[in-house]
Protein backbone atom coordinates (compact mmCIF):
# COMPACT_ATOMS: atom_id res chain seq x y z
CA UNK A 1 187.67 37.01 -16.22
CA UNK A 2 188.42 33.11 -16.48
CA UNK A 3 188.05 30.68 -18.90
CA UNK A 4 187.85 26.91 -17.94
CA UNK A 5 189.44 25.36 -20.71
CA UNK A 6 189.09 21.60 -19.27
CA UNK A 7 192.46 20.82 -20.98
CA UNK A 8 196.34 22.28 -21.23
CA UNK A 9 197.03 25.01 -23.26
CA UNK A 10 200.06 25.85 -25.18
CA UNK A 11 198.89 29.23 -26.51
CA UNK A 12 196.93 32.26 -27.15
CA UNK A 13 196.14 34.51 -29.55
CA UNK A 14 193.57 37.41 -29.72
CA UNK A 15 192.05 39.02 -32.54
CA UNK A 16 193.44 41.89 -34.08
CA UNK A 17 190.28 44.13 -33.58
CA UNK A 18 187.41 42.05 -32.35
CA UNK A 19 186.90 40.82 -28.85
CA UNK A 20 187.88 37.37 -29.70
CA UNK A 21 190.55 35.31 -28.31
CA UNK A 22 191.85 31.56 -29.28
CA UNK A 23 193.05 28.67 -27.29
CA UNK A 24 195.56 25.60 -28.83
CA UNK A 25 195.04 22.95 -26.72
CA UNK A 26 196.52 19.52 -25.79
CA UNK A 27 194.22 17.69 -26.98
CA UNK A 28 194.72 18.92 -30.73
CA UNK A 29 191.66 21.29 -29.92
CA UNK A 30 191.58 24.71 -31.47
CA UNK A 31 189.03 27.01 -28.96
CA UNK A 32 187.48 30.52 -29.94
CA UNK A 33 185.94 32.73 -27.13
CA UNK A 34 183.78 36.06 -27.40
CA UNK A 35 184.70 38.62 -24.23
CA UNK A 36 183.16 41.42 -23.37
CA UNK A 37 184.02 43.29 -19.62
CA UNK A 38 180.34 43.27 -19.01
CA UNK A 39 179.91 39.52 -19.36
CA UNK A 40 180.78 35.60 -19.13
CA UNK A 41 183.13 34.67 -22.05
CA UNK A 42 181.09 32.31 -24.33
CA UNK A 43 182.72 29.73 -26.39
CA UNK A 44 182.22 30.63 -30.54
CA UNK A 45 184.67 27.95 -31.85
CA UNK A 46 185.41 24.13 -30.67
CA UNK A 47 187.44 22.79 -33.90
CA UNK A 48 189.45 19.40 -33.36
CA UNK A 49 192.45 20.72 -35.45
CA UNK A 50 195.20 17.92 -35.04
CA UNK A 51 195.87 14.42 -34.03
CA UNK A 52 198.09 15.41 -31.67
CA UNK A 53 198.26 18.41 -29.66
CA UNK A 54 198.04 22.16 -30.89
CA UNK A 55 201.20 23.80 -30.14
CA UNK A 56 200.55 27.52 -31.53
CA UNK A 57 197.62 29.41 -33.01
CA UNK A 58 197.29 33.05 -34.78
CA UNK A 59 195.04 34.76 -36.71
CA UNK A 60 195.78 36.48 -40.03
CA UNK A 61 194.35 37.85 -42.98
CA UNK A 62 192.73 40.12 -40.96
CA UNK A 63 191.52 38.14 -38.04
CA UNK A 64 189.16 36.14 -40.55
CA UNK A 65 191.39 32.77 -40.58
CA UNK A 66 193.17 31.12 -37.83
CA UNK A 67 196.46 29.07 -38.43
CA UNK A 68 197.82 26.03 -35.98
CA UNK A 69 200.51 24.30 -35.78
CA UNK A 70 201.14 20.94 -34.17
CA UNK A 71 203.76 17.66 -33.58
CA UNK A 72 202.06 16.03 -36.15
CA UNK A 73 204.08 18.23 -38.40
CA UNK A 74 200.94 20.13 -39.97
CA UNK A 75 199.18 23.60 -40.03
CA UNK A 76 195.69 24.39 -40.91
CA UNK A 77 193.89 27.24 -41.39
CA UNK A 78 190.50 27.49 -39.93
CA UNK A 79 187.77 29.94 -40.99
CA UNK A 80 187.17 31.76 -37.74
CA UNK A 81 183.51 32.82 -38.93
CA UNK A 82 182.33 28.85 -39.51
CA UNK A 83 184.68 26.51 -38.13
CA UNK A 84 185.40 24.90 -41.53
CA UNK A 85 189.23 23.88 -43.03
CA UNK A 86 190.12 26.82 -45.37
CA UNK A 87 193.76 24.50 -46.30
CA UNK A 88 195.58 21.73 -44.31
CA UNK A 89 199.85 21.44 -45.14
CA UNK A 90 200.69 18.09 -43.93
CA UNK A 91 204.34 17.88 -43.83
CA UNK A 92 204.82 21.89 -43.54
CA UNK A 93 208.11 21.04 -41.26
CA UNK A 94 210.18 17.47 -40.67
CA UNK A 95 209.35 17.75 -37.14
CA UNK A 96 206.86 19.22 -34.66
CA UNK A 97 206.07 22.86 -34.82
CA UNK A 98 206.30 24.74 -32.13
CA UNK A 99 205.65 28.44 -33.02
CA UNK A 100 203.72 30.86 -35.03
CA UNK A 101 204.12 34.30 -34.86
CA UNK A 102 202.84 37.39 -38.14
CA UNK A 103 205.28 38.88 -40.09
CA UNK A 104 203.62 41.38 -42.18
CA UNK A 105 200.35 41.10 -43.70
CA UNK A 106 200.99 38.41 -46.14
CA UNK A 107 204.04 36.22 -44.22
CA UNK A 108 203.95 34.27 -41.43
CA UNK A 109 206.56 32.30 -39.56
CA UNK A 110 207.10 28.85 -38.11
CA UNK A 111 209.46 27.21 -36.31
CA UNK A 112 210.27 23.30 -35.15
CA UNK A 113 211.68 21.22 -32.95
CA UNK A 114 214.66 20.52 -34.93
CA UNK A 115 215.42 24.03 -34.79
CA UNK A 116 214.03 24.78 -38.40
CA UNK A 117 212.21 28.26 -39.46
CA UNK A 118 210.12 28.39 -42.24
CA UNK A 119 208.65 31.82 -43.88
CA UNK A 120 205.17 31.50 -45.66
CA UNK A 121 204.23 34.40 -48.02
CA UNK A 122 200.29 33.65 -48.70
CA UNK A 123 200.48 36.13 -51.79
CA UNK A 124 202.94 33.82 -53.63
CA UNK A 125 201.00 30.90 -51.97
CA UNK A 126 204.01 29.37 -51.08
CA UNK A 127 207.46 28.72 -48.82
CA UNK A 128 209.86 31.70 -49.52
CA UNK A 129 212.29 31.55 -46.77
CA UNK A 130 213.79 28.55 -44.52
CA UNK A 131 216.56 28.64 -42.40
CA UNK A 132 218.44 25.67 -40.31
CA UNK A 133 218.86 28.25 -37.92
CA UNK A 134 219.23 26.21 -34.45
CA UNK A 135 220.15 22.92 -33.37
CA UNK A 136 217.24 22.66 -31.06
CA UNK A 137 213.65 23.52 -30.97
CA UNK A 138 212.36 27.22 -31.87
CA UNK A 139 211.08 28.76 -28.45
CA UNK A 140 210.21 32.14 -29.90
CA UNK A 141 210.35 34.28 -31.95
CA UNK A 142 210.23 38.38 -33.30
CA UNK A 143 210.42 40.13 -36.09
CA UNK A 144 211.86 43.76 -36.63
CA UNK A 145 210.51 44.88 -39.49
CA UNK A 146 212.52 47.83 -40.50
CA UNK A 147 215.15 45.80 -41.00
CA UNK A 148 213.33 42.56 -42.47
CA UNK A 149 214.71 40.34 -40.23
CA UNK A 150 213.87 37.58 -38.14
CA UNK A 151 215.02 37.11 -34.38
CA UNK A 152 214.78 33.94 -32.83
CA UNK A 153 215.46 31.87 -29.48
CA UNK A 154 215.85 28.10 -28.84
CA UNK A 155 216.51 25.30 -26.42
CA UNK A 156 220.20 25.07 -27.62
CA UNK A 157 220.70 28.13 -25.92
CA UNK A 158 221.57 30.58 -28.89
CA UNK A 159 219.71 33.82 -29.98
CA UNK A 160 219.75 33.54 -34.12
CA UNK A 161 218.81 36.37 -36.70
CA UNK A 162 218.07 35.42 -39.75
CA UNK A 163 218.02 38.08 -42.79
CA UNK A 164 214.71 37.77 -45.21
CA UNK A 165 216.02 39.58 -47.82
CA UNK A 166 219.39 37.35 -48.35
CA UNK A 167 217.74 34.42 -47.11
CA UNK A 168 220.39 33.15 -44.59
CA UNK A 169 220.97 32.88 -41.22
CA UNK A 170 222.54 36.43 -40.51
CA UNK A 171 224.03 36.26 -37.30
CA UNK A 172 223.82 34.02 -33.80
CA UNK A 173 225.12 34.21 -30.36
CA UNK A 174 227.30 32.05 -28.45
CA UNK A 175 225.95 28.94 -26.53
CA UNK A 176 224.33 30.64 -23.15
CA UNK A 177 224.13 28.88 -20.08
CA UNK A 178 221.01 27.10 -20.37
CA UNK A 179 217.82 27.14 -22.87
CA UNK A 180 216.22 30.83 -24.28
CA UNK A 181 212.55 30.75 -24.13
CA UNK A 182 211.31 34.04 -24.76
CA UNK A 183 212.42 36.99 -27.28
CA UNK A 184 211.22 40.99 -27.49
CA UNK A 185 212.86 44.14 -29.35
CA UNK A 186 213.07 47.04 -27.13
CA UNK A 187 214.37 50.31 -27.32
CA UNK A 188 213.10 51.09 -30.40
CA UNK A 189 215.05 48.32 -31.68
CA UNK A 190 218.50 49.14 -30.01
CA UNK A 191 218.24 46.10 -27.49
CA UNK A 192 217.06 42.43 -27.82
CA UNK A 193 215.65 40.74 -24.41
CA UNK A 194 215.91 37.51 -23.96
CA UNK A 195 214.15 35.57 -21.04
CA UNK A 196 215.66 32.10 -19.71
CA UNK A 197 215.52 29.14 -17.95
CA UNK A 198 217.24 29.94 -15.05
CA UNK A 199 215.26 33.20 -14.42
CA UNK A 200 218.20 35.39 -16.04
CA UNK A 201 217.15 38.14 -18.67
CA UNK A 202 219.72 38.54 -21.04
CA UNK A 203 220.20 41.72 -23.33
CA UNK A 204 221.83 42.27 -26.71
CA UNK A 205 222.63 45.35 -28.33
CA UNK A 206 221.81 45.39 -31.94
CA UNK A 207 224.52 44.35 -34.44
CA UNK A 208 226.43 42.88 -31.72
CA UNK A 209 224.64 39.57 -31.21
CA UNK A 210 227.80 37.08 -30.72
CA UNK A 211 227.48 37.44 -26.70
CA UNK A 212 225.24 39.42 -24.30
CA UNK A 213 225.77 43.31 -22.89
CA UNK A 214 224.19 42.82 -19.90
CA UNK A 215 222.49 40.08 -18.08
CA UNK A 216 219.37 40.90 -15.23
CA UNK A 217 219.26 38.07 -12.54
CA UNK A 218 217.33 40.03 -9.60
CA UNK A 219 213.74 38.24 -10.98
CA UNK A 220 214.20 35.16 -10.01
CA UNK A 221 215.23 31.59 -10.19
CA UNK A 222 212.27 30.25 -12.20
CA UNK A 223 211.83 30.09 -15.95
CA UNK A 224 210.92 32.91 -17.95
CA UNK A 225 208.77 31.09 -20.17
CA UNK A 226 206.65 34.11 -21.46
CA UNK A 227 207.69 37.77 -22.46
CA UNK A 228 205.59 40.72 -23.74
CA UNK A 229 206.73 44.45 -24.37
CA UNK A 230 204.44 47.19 -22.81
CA UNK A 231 206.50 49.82 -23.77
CA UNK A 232 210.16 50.69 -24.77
CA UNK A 233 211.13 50.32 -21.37
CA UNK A 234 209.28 47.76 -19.70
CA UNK A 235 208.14 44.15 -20.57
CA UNK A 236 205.65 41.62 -18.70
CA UNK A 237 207.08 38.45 -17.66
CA UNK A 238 205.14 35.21 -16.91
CA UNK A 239 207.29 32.81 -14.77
CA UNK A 240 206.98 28.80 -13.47
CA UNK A 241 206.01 29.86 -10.28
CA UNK A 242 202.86 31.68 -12.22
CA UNK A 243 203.85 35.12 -11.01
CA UNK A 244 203.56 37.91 -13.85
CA UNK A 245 205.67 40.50 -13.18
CA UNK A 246 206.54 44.03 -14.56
CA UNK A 247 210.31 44.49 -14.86
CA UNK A 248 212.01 47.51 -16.53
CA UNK A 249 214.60 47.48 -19.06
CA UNK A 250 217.83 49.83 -18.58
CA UNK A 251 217.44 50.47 -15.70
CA UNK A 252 216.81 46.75 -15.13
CA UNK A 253 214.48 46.22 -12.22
CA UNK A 254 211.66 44.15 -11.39
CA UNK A 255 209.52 47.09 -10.79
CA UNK A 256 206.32 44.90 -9.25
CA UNK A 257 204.71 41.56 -9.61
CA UNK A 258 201.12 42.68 -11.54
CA UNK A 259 199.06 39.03 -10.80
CA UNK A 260 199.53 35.69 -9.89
CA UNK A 261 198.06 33.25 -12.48
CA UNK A 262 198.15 30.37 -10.50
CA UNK A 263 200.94 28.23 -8.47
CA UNK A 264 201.93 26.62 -12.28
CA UNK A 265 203.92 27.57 -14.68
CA UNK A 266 202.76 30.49 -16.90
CA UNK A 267 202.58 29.10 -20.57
CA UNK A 268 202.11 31.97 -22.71
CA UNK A 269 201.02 35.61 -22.52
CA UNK A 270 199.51 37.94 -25.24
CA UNK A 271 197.58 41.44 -25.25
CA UNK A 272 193.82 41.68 -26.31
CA UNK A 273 194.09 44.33 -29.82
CA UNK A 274 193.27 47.20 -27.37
CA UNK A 275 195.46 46.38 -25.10
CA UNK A 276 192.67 46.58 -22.43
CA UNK A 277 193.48 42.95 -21.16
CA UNK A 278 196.25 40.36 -20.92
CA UNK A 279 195.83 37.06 -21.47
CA UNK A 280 197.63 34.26 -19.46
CA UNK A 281 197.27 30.56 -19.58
CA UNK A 282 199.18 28.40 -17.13
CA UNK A 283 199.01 24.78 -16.43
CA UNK A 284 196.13 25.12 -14.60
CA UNK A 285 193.67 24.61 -17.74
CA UNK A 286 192.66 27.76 -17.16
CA UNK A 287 192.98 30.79 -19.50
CA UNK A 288 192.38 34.45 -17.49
CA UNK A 289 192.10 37.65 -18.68
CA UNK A 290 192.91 40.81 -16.67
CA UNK A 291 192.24 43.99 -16.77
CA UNK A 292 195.56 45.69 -17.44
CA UNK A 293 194.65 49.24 -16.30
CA UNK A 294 193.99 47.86 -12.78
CA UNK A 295 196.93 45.19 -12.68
CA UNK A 296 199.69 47.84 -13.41
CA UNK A 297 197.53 50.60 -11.19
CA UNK A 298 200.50 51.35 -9.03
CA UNK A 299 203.22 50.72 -10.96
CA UNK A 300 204.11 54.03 -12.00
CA UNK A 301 202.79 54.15 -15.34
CA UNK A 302 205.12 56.36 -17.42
CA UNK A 303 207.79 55.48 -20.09
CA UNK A 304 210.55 56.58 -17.57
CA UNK A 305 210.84 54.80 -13.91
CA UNK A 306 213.89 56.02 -12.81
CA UNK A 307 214.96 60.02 -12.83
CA UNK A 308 218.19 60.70 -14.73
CA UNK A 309 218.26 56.90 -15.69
CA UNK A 310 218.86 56.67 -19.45
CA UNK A 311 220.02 54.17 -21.49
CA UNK A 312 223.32 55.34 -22.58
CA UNK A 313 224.14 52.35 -25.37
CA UNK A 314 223.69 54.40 -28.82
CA UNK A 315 223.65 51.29 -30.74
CA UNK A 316 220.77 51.40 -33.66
CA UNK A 317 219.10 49.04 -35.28
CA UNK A 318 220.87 48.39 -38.78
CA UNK A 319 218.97 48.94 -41.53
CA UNK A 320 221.79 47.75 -44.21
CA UNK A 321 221.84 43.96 -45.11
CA UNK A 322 225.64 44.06 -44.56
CA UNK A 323 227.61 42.36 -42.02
CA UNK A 324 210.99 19.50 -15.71
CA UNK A 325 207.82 20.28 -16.86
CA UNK A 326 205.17 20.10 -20.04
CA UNK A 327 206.19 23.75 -21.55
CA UNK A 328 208.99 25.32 -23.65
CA UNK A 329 211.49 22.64 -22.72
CA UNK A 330 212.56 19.44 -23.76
CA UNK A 331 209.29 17.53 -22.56
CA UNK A 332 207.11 19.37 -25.00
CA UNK A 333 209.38 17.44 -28.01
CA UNK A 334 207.15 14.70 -28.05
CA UNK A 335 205.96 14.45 -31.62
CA UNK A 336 207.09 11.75 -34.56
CA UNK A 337 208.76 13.64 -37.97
CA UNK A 338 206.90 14.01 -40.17
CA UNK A 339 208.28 13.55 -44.15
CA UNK A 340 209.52 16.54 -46.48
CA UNK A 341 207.43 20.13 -47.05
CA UNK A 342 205.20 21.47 -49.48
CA UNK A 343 204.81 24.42 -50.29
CA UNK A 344 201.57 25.46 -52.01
CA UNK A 345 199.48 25.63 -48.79
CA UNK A 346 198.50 29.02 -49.06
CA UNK A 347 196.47 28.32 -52.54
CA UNK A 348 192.89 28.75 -50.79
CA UNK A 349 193.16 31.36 -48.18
């Protein structure tokens, strides 16, 4: 299925158990579309959320509100049944936001273009956590939520993790080569996978964070702007050269590219609440959704790909809170600062 959106799109989100999947636009334009496999998407939604463009979206509370974020240094929350402003922060960062991403049922996360990540709890209708985490803008982010803590990856080239329950910037990596764009926890939390802008995939073992274990470079020279984990050993990658591939994860392989989105870069990725479809958006305008049983038909769908290839790294996750183009890069930084950060936003959701 495709979607003409008739502008760029910075990201995606679907519902977390309705066919329903959003669209941030360019324009500032916040887009809601009904799917079905039987029939033509049809548009629900067409809110003008921001005076400048709409850099992330996600649902919460249930899928009944959506949140955006946006250079002009605001989110709203939308009521996805009527369209209508539910609560509008104005200054909820000093620069641009970037990214959204769910925490838990009642926290969600942002993050800037100053390199700032802010933690909203909507119980306490309020800001709990912030951390000056990065020198550059937030890229992506993850959480791992046995341990309560928040994984991050930036322009400046650093992987951060930043511990919710002491409120401080737990650990970070050295300066890589070049800008992180793309985060996932894999291994049932034993390894952190980072995705580049050079093409390289970097790992981390858990715990040790200051510098990489292992670095994949066989996928190829073009950003990895997008990451998604199907399973403990495998992610989705969408690339500038709008190829999605499958790639496997100790043993690192690219095991097959699954699609093509287009001959642009691939913007964002995200899985419909079944996981029946992925979602890609490019800088084509277009948003497509495939059918993932028949994209990875072929592919050798099991958790192992490789006989007698294990990953032998016994590092677990610690549970103790002891020791040149639009996109993720510097081009999308675009927005004016906006002026301090309040923090009752969350008073009427």
């Amino acid at each position: 299925m495709e979607i003409n959106l008739g502008k760029l799109a910075f990201d995606i989100d679907f519902h977390p158990s309705d066919n329903l999947v959003a669209a941030a636009l360019i324009t500032g334009d916040l887009h809601l579309y009904r799917y079905s496999p039987d029939s033509v998407p049809v548009r629900m939604l067409e809110v003008h959320a921001h005076t400048e463009s709409c850099r992330a979206a996600r649902f919460i509370n249930g899928g009944r509100a959506l949140l955006t974020g946006s250079p002009d240094c605001s989110i709203l929350a939308t009521d996805v049944e009527t369209g209508s402003t539910i609560a509008r922060l104005d200054n909820a960062h000093e620069s641009a936001v970037n990214r959204l991403i769910n925490l838990t049922e009642s926290t969600v996360a942002s993050g800037d273009d100053e390199g700032c990540i802010k933690v909203w709890d909507t119980r306490e209708r309020s800001c709990c956590n912030s951390f000056n985490a990065h020198e550059d803008y937030i890229s992506d982010m993850t959480f791992a939520s046995d341990a309560m803590k928040l994984l991050a990856t930036s322009g400046d080239g650093t992987l951060s993790v930043c511990n919710l329950r002491r409120n401080k910037v737990q650990a970070q990596s050295e300066f890589s080569e070049d800008e992180l764009l793309s985060v996932v926890l894999m291994k049932n939390g034993r390894k952190v996978v980072c995705g580049s802008q050079t093409g390289i995939i970097l790992l981390y073992s858990w715990g040790c964070f200051k510098d990489c274990s292992d670095r994949f470079t066989d996928l190829s020279s073009n950003s990895i702007d997008a990451m998604l984990k199907l399973d403990e050993d495998r992610i989705i990658t969408g690339s500038e050269n709008g190829i999605i591939n499958l790639v496997g994860i100790l043993p690192n392989r690219v095991i097959q590219p699954i699609a093509e989105h287009s001959e642009y870069p691939v913007e964002c990725l995200a899985f419909s609440h079944d996981k029946k479809f992925l979602g890609s958006i490019a800088h084509d305008q277009m948003l497509k959704l495939w059918d993932l049983d028949n994209i990875l038909q072929g592919s050798g769908n099991t958790q192992r790909n490789e006989a007698g290839a294990v990953d032998s790294d016994d590092d677990k996750m610690d549970l103790d809170d002891d020791p040149s183009k639009i996109g993720k890069g510097t081009e999308r930084k675009n927005a004016n600062n906006g002026h301090g950060g309040s923090t009752n936003f969350f008073a009427d959701l």
